[in-house]
PDB file of N, CA and C in Angstrom:
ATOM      1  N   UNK A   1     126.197  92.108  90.275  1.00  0.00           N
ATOM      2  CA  UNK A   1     125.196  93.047  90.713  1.00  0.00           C
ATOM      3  C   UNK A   1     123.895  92.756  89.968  1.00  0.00           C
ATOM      4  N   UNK A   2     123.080  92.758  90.693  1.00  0.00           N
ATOM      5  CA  UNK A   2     121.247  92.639  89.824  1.00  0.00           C
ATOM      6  C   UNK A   2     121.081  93.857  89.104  1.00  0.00           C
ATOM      7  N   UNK A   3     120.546  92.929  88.142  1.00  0.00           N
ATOM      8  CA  UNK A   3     119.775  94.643  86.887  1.00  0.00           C
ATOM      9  C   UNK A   3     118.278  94.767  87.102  1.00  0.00           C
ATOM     10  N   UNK A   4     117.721  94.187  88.902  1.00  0.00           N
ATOM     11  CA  UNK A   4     116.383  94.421  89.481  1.00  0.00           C
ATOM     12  C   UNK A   4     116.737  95.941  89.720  1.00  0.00           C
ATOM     13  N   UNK A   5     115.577  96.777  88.887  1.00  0.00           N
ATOM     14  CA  UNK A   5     115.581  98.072  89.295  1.00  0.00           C
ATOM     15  C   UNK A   5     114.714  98.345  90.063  1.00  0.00           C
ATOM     16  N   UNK A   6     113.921  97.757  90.260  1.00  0.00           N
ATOM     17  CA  UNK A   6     112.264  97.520  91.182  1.00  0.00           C
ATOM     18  C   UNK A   6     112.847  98.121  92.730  1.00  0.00           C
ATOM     19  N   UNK A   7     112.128  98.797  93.287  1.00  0.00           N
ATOM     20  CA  UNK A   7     111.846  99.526  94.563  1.00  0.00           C
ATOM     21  C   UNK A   7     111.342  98.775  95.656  1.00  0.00           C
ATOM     22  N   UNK A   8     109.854  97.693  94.785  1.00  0.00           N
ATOM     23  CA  UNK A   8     108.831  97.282  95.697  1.00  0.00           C
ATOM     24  C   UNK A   8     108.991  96.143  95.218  1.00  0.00           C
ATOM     25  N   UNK A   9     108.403  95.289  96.018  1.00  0.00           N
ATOM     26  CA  UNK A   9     108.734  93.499  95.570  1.00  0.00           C
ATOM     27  C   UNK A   9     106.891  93.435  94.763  1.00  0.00           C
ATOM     28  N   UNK A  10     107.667  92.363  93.809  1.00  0.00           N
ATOM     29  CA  UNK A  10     105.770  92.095  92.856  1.00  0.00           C
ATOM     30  C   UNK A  10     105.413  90.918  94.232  1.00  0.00           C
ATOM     31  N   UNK A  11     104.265  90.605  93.709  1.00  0.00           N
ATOM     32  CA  UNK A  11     103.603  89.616  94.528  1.00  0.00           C
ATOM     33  C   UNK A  11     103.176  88.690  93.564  1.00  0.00           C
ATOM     34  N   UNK A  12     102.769  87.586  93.427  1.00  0.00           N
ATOM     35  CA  UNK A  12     102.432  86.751  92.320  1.00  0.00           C
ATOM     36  C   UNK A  12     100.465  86.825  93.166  1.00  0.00           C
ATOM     37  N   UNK A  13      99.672  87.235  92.340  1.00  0.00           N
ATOM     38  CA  UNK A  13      98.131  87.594  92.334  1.00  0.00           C
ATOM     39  C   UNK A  13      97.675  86.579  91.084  1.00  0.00           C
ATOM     40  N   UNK A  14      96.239  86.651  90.830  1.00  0.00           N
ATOM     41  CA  UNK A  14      95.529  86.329  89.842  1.00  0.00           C
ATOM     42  C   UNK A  14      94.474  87.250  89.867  1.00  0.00           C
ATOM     43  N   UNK A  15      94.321  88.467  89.480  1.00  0.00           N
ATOM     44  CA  UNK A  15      93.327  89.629  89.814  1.00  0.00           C
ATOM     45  C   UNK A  15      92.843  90.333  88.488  1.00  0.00           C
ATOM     46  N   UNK A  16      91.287  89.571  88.485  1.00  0.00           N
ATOM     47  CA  UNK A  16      90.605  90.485  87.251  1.00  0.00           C
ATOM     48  C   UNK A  16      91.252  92.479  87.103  1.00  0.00           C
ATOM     49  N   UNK A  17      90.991  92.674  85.734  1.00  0.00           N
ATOM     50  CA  UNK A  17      91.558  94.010  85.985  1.00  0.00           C
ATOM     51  C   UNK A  17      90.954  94.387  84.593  1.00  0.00           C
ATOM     52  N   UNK A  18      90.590  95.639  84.426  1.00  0.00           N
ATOM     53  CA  UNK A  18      90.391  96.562  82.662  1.00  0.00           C
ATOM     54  C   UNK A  18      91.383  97.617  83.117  1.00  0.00           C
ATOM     55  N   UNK A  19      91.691  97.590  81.398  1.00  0.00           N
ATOM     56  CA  UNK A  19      92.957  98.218  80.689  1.00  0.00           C
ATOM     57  C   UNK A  19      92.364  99.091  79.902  1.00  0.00           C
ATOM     58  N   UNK A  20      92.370 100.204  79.718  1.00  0.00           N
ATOM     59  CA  UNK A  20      91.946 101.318  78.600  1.00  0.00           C
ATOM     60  C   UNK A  20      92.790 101.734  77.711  1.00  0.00           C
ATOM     61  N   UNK A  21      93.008 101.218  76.610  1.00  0.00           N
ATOM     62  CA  UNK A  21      94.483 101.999  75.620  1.00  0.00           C
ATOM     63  C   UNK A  21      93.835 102.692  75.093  1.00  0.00           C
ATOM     64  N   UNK A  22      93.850 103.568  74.757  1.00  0.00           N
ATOM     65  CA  UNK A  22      93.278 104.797  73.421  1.00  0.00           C
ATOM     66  C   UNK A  22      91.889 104.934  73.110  1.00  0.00           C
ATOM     67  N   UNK A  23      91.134 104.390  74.279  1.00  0.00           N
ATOM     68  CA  UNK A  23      90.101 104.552  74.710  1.00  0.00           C
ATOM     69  C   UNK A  23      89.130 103.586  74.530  1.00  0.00           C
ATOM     70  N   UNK A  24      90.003 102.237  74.115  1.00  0.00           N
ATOM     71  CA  UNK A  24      89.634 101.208  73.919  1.00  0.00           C
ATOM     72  C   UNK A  24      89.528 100.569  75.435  1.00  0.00           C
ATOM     73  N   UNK A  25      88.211  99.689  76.039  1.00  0.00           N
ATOM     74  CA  UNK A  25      88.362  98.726  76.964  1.00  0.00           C
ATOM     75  C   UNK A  25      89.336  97.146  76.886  1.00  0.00           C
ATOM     76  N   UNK A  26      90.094  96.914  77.357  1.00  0.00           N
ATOM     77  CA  UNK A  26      90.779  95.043  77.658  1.00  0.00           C
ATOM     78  C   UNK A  26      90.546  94.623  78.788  1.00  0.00           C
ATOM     79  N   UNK A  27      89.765  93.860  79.187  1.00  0.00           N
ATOM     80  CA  UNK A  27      90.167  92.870  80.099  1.00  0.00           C
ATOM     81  C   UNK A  27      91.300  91.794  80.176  1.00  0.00           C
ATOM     82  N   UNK A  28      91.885  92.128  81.515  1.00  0.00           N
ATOM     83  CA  UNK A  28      92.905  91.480  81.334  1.00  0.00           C
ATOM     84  C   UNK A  28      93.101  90.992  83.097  1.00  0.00           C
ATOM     85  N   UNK A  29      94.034  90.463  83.240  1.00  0.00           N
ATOM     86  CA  UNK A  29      94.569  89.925  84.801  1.00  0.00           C
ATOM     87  C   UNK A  29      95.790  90.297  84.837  1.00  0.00           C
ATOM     88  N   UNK A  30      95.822  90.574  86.394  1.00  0.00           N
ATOM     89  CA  UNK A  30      96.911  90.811  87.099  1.00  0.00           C
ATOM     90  C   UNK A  30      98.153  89.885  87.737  1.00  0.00           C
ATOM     91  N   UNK A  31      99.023  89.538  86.728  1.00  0.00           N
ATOM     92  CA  UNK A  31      99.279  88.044  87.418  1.00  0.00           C
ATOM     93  C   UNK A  31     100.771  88.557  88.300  1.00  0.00           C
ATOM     94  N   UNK A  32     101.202  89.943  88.769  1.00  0.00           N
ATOM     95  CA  UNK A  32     101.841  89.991  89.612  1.00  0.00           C
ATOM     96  C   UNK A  32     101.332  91.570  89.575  1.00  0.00           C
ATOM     97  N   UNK A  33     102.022  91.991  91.340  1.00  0.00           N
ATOM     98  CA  UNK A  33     101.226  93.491  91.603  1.00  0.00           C
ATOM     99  C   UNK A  33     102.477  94.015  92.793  1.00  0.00           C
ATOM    100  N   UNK A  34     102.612  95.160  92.749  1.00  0.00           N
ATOM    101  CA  UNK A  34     103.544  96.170  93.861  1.00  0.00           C
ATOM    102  C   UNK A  34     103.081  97.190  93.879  1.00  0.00           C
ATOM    103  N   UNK A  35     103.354  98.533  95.054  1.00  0.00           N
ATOM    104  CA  UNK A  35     103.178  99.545  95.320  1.00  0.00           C
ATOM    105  C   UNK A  35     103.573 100.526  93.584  1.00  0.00           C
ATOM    106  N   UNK A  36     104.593  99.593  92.868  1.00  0.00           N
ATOM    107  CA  UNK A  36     105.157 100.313  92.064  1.00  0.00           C
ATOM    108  C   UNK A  36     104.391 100.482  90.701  1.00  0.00           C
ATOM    109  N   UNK A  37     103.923  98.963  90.601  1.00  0.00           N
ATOM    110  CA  UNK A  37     103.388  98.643  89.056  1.00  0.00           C
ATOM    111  C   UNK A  37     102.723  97.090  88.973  1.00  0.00           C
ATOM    112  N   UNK A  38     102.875  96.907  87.909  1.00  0.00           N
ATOM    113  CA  UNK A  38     102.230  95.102  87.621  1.00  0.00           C
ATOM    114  C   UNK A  38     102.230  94.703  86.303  1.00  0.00           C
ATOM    115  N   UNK A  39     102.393  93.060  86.408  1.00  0.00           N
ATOM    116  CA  UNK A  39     102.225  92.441  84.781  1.00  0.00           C
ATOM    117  C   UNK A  39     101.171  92.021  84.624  1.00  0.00           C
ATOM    118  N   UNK A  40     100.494  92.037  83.590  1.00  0.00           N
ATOM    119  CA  UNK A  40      99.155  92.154  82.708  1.00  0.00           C
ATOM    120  C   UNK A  40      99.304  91.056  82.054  1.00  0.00           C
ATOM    121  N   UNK A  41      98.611  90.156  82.342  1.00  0.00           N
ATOM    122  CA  UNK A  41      98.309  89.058  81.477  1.00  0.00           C
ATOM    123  C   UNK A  41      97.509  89.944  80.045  1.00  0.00           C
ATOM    124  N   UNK A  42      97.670  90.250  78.902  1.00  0.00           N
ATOM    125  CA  UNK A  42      97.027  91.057  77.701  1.00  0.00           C
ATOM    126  C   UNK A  42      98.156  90.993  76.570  1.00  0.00           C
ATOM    127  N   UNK A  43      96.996  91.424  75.594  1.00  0.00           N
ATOM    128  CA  UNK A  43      97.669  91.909  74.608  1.00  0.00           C
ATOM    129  C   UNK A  43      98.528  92.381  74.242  1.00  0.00           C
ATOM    130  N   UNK A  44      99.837  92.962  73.256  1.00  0.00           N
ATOM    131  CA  UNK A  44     100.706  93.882  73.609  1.00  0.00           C
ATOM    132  C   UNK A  44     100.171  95.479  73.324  1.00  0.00           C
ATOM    133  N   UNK A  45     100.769  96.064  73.995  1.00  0.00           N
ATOM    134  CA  UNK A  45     100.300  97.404  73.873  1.00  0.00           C
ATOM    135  C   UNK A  45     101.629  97.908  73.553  1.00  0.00           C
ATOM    136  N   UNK A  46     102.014  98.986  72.873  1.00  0.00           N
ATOM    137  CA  UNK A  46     103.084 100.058  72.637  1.00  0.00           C
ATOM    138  C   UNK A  46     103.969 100.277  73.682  1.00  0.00           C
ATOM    139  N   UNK A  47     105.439 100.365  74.204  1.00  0.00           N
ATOM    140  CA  UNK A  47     105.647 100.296  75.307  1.00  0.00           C
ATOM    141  C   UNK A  47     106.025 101.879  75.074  1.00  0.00           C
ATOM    142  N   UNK A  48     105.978 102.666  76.312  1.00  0.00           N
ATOM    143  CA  UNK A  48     105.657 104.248  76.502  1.00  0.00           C
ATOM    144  C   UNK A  48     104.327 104.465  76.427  1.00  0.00           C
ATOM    145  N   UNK A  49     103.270 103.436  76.437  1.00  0.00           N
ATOM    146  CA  UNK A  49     102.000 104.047  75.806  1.00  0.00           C
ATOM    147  C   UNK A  49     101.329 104.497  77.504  1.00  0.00           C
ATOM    148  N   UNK A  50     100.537 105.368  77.350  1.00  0.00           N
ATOM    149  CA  UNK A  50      99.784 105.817  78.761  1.00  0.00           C
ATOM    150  C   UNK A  50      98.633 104.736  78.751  1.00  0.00           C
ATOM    151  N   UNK A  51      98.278 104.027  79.809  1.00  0.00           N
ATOM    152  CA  UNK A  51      97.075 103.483  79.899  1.00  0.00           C
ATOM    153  C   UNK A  51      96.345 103.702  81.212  1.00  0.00           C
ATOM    154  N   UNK A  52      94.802 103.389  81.162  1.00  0.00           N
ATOM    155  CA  UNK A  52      94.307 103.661  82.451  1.00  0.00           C
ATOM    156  C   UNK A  52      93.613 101.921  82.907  1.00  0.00           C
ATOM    157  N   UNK A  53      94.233 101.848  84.514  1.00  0.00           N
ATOM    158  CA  UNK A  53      93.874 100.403  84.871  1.00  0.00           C
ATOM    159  C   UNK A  53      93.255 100.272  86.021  1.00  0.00           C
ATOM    160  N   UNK A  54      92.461  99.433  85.888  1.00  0.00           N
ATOM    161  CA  UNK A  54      91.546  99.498  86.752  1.00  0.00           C
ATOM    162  C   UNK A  54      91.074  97.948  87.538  1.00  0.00           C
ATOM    163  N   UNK A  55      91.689  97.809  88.715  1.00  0.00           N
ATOM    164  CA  UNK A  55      91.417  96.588  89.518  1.00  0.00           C
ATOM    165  C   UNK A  55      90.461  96.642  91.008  1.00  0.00           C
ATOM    166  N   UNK A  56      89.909  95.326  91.465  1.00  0.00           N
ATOM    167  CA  UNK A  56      89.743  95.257  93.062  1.00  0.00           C
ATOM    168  C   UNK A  56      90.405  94.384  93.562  1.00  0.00           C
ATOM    169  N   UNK A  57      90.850  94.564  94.725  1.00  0.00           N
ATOM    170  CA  UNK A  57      91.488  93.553  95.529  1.00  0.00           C
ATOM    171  C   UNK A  57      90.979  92.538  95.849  1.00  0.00           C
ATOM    172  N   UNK A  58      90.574  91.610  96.320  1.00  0.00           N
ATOM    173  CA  UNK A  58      89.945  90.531  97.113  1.00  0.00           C
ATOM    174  C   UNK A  58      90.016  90.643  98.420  1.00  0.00           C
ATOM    175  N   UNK A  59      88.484  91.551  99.134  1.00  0.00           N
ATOM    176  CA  UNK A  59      88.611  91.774 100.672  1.00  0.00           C
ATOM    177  C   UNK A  59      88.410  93.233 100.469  1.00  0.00           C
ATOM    178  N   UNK A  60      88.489  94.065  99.431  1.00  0.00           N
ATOM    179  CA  UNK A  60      88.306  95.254  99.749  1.00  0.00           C
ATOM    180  C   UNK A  60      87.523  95.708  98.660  1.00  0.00           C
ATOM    181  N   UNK A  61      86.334  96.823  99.136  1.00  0.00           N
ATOM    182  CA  UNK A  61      85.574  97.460  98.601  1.00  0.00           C
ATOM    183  C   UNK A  61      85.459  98.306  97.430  1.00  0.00           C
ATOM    184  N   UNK A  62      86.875  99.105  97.238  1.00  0.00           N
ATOM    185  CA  UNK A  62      86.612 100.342  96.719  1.00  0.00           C
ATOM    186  C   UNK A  62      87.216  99.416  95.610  1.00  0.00           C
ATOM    187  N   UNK A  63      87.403  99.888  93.975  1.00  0.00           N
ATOM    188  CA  UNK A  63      88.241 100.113  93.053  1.00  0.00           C
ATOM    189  C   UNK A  63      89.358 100.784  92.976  1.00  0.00           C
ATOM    190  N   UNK A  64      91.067 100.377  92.663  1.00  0.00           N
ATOM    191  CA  UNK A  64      91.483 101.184  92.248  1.00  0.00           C
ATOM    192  C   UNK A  64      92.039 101.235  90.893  1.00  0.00           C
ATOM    193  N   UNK A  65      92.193 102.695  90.561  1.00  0.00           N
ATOM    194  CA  UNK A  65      92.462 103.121  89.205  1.00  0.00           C
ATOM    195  C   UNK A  65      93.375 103.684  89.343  1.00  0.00           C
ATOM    196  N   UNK A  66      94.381 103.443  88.057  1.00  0.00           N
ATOM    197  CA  UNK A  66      95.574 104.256  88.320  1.00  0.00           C
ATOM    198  C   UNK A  66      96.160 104.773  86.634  1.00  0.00           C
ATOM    199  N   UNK A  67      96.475 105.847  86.290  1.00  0.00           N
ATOM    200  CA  UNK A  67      97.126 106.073  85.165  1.00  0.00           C
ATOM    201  C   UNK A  67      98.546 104.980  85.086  1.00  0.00           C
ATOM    202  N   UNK A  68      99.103 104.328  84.320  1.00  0.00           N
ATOM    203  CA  UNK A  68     100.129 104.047  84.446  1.00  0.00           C
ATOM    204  C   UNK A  68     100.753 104.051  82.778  1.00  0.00           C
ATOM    205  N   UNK A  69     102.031 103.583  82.792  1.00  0.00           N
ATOM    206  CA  UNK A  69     102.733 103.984  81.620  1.00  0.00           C
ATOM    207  C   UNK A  69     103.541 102.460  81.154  1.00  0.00           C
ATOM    208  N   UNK A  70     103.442 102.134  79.811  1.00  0.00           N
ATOM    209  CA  UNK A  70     103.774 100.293  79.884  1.00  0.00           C
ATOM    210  C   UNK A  70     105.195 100.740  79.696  1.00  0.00           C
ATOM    211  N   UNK A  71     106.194  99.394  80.603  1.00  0.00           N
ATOM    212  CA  UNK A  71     107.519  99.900  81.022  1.00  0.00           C
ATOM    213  C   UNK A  71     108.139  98.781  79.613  1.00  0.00           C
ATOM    214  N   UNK A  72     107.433  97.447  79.206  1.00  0.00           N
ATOM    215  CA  UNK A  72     107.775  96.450  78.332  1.00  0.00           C
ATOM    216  C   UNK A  72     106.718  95.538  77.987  1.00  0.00           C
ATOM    217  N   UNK A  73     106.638  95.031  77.003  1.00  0.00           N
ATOM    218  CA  UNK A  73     105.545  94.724  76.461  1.00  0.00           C
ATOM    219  C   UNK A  73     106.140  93.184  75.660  1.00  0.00           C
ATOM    220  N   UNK A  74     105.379  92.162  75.881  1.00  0.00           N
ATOM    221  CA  UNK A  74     105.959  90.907  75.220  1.00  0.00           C
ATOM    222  C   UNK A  74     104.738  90.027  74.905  1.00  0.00           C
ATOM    223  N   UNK A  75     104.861  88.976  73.905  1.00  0.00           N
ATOM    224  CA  UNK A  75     103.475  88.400  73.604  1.00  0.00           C
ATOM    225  C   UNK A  75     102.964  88.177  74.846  1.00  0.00           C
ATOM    226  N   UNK A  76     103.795  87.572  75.869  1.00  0.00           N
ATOM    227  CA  UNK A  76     102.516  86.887  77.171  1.00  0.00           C
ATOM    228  C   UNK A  76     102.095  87.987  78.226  1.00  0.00           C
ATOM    229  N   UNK A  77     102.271  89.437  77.640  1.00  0.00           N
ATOM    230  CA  UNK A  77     101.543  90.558  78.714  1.00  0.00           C
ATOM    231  C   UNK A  77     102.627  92.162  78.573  1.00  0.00           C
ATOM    232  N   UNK A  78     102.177  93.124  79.452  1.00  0.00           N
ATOM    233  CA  UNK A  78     102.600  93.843  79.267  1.00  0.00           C
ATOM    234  C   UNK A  78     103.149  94.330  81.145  1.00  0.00           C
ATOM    235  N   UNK A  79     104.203  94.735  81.119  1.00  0.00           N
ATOM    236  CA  UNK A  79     104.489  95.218  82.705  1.00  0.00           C
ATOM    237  C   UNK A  79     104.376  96.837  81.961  1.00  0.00           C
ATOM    238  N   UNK A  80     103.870  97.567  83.764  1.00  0.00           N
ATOM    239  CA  UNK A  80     103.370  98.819  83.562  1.00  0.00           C
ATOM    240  C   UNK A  80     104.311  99.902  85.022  1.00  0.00           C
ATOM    241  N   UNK A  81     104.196 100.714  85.081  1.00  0.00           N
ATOM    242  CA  UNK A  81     104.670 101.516  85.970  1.00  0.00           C
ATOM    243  C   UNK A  81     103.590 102.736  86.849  1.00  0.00           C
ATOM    244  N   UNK A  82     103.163 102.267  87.398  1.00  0.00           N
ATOM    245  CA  UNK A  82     102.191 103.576  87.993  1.00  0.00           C
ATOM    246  C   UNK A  82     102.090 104.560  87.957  1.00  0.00           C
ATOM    247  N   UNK A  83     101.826 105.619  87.499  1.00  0.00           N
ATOM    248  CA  UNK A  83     101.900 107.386  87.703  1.00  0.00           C
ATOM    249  C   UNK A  83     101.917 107.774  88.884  1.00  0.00           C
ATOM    250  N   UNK A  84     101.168 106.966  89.966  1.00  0.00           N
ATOM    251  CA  UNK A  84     100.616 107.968  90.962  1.00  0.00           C
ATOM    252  C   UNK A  84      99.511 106.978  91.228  1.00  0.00           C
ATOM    253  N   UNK A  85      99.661 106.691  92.840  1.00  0.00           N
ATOM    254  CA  UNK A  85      98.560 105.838  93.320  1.00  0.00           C
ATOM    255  C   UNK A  85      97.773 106.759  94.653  1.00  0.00           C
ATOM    256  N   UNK A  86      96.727 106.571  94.846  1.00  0.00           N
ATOM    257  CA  UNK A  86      96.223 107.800  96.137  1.00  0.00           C
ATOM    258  C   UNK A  86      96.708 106.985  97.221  1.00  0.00           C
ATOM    259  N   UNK A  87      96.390 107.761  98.401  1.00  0.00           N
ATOM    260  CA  UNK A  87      96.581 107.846  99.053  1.00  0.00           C
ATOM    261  C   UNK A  87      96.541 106.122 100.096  1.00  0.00           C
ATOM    262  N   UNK A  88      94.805 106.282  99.278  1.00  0.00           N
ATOM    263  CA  UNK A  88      93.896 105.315 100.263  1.00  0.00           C
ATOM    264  C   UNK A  88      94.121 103.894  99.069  1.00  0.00           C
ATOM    265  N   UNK A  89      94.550 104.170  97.687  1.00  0.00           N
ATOM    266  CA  UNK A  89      94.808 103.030  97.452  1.00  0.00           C
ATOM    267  C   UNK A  89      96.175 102.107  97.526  1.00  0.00           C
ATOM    268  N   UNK A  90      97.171 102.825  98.410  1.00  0.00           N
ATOM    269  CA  UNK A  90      98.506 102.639  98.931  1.00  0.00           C
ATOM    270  C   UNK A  90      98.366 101.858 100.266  1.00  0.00           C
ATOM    271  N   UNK A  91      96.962 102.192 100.840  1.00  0.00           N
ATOM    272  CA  UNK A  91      96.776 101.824 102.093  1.00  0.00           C
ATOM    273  C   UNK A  91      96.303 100.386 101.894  1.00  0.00           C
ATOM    274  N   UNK A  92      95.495 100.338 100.741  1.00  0.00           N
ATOM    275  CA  UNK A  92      95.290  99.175 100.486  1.00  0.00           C
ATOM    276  C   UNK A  92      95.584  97.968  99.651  1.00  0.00           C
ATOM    277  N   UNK A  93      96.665  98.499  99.231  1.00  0.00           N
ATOM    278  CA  UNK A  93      97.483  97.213  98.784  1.00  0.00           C
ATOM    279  C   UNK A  93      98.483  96.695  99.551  1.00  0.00           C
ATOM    280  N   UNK A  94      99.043  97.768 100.375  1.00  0.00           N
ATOM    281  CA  UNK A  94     100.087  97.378 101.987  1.00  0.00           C
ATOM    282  C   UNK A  94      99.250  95.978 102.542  1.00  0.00           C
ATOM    283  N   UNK A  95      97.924  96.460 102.899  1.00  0.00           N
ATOM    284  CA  UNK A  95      96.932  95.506 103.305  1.00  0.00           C
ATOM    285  C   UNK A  95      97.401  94.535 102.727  1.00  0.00           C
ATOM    286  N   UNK A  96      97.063  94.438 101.651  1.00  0.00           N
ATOM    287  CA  UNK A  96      96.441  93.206 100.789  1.00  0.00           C
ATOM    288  C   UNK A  96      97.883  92.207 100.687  1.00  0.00           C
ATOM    289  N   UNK A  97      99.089  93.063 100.249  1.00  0.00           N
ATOM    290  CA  UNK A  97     100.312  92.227 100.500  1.00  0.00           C
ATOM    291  C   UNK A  97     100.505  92.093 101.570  1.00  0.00           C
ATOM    292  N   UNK A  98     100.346  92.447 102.817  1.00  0.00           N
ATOM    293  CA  UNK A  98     100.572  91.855 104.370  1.00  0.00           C
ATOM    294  C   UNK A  98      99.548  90.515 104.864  1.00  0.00           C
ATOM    295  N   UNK A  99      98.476  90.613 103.883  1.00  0.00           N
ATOM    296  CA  UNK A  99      97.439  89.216 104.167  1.00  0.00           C
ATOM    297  C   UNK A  99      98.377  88.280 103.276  1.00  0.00           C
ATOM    298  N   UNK A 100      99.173  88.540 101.652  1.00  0.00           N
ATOM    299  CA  UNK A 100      99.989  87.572 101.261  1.00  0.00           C
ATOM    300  C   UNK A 100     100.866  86.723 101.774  1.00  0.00           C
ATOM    301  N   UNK A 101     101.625  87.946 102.393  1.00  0.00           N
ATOM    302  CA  UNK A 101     102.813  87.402 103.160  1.00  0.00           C
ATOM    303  C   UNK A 101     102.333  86.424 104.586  1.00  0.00           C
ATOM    304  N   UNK A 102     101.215  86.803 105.037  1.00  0.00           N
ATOM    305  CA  UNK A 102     100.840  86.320 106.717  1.00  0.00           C
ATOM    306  C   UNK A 102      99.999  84.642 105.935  1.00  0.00           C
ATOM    307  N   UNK A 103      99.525  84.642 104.741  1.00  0.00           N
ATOM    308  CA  UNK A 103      98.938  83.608 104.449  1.00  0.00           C
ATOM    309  C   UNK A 103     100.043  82.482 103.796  1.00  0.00           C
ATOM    310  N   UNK A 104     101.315  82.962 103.656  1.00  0.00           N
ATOM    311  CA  UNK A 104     102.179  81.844 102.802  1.00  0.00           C
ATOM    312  C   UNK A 104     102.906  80.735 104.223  1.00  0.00           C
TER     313      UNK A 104
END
Protein backbone atom coordinates (compact mmCIF):
# COMPACT_ATOMS: atom_id res chain seq x y z
CA UNK A 1 0.00 0.00 0.00
CA UNK A 2 1.43 3.74 -0.69
CA UNK A 3 2.17 6.05 2.30
CA UNK A 4 1.03 8.92 -0.66
CA UNK A 5 -1.37 10.74 1.56
CA UNK A 6 -1.81 13.53 -1.07
CA UNK A 7 -5.49 14.11 -2.37
CA UNK A 8 -4.23 16.22 -5.44
CA UNK A 9 -1.40 15.25 -7.76
CA UNK A 10 1.85 17.98 -7.48
CA UNK A 11 2.80 19.16 -10.86
CA UNK A 12 6.53 19.71 -11.38
CA UNK A 13 6.49 24.04 -12.04
CA UNK A 14 9.44 26.44 -11.74
CA UNK A 15 7.37 29.48 -10.24
CA UNK A 16 8.86 32.60 -8.59
CA UNK A 17 7.04 32.84 -5.18
CA UNK A 18 7.61 35.05 -1.48
CA UNK A 19 7.41 33.30 1.70
CA UNK A 20 6.72 35.38 4.89
CA UNK A 21 7.90 33.49 8.18
CA UNK A 22 7.54 35.68 11.21
CA UNK A 23 7.27 38.49 9.25
CA UNK A 24 10.28 38.08 7.59
CA UNK A 25 10.18 38.24 3.46
CA UNK A 26 12.05 34.81 1.30
CA UNK A 27 12.05 34.50 -2.01
CA UNK A 28 11.84 31.36 -3.03
CA UNK A 29 10.39 28.95 -6.07
CA UNK A 30 7.88 26.71 -6.54
CA UNK A 31 9.34 23.63 -7.87
CA UNK A 32 6.10 21.50 -7.53
CA UNK A 33 2.31 22.85 -6.94
CA UNK A 34 -1.47 21.15 -6.26
CA UNK A 35 -4.85 22.29 -5.29
CA UNK A 36 -3.47 20.99 -1.90
CA UNK A 37 0.02 22.54 -1.25
CA UNK A 38 3.71 22.80 -2.76
CA UNK A 39 7.56 22.37 -2.37
CA UNK A 40 9.58 25.45 -1.89
CA UNK A 41 12.77 25.51 -3.18
CA UNK A 42 14.06 27.73 0.47
CA UNK A 43 15.45 27.71 3.43
CA UNK A 44 14.29 25.49 6.23
CA UNK A 45 11.62 26.85 8.15
CA UNK A 46 10.17 25.09 11.48
CA UNK A 47 7.84 22.41 10.40
CA UNK A 48 4.17 23.39 12.02
CA UNK A 49 5.29 26.90 11.40
CA UNK A 50 2.30 29.17 9.76
CA UNK A 51 3.58 30.96 6.72
CA UNK A 52 2.10 33.36 4.22
CA UNK A 53 2.87 32.57 0.29
CA UNK A 54 2.56 34.32 -2.28
CA UNK A 55 2.80 33.30 -6.16
CA UNK A 56 1.59 34.12 -10.03
CA UNK A 57 0.91 31.69 -12.42
CA UNK A 58 2.23 32.13 -15.90
CA UNK A 59 -0.90 33.35 -18.07
CA UNK A 60 -2.75 34.73 -15.29
CA UNK A 61 -3.20 38.09 -13.81
CA UNK A 62 -4.14 38.13 -10.34
CA UNK A 63 -1.71 36.93 -7.38
CA UNK A 64 -2.38 34.24 -5.23
CA UNK A 65 -1.85 34.20 -1.53
CA UNK A 66 -2.48 31.66 0.68
CA UNK A 67 -1.87 31.05 4.54
CA UNK A 68 -0.32 27.70 4.61
CA UNK A 69 1.29 25.52 7.34
CA UNK A 70 4.99 23.68 6.56
CA UNK A 71 4.00 19.87 6.51
CA UNK A 72 8.28 18.96 6.36
CA UNK A 73 11.10 20.80 6.02
CA UNK A 74 14.64 19.46 4.63
CA UNK A 75 17.88 21.30 3.54
CA UNK A 76 16.69 21.38 -0.27
CA UNK A 77 13.12 23.17 0.66
CA UNK A 78 10.23 23.04 2.62
CA UNK A 79 6.65 21.24 1.51
CA UNK A 80 3.62 23.23 2.85
CA UNK A 81 -0.14 22.49 3.15
CA UNK A 82 -2.66 25.20 2.30
CA UNK A 83 -5.18 26.59 4.84
CA UNK A 84 -7.64 27.61 2.48
CA UNK A 85 -7.42 28.70 -1.14
CA UNK A 86 -10.43 31.16 -2.59
CA UNK A 87 -12.49 30.50 -4.58
CA UNK A 88 -11.12 32.20 -7.79
CA UNK A 89 -7.69 31.00 -6.94
CA UNK A 90 -8.91 27.21 -7.24
CA UNK A 91 -10.23 28.26 -10.53
CA UNK A 92 -7.02 29.11 -11.44
CA UNK A 93 -4.75 26.66 -10.84
CA UNK A 94 -7.39 23.86 -12.34
CA UNK A 95 -6.50 26.19 -15.35
CA UNK A 96 -3.07 26.28 -15.10
CA UNK A 97 -2.69 22.35 -14.45
CA UNK A 98 -5.08 21.56 -17.42
CA UNK A 99 -2.61 23.82 -19.80
CA UNK A 100 0.20 21.25 -18.02
CA UNK A 101 -1.34 18.30 -18.74
CA UNK A 102 -2.71 19.47 -22.54
CA UNK A 103 1.05 20.77 -23.13
CA UNK A 104 3.00 17.37 -22.15
Amino acid sequence: MSENRRIATRHPVAIPATLVVAGAKITCTLSNLSLGGAFLDTERVPMGASVHLSFKLPGHDDVIETQSTVRWSTQEGIGVQFDGLRARDVWALNRFFEQLRSSQ
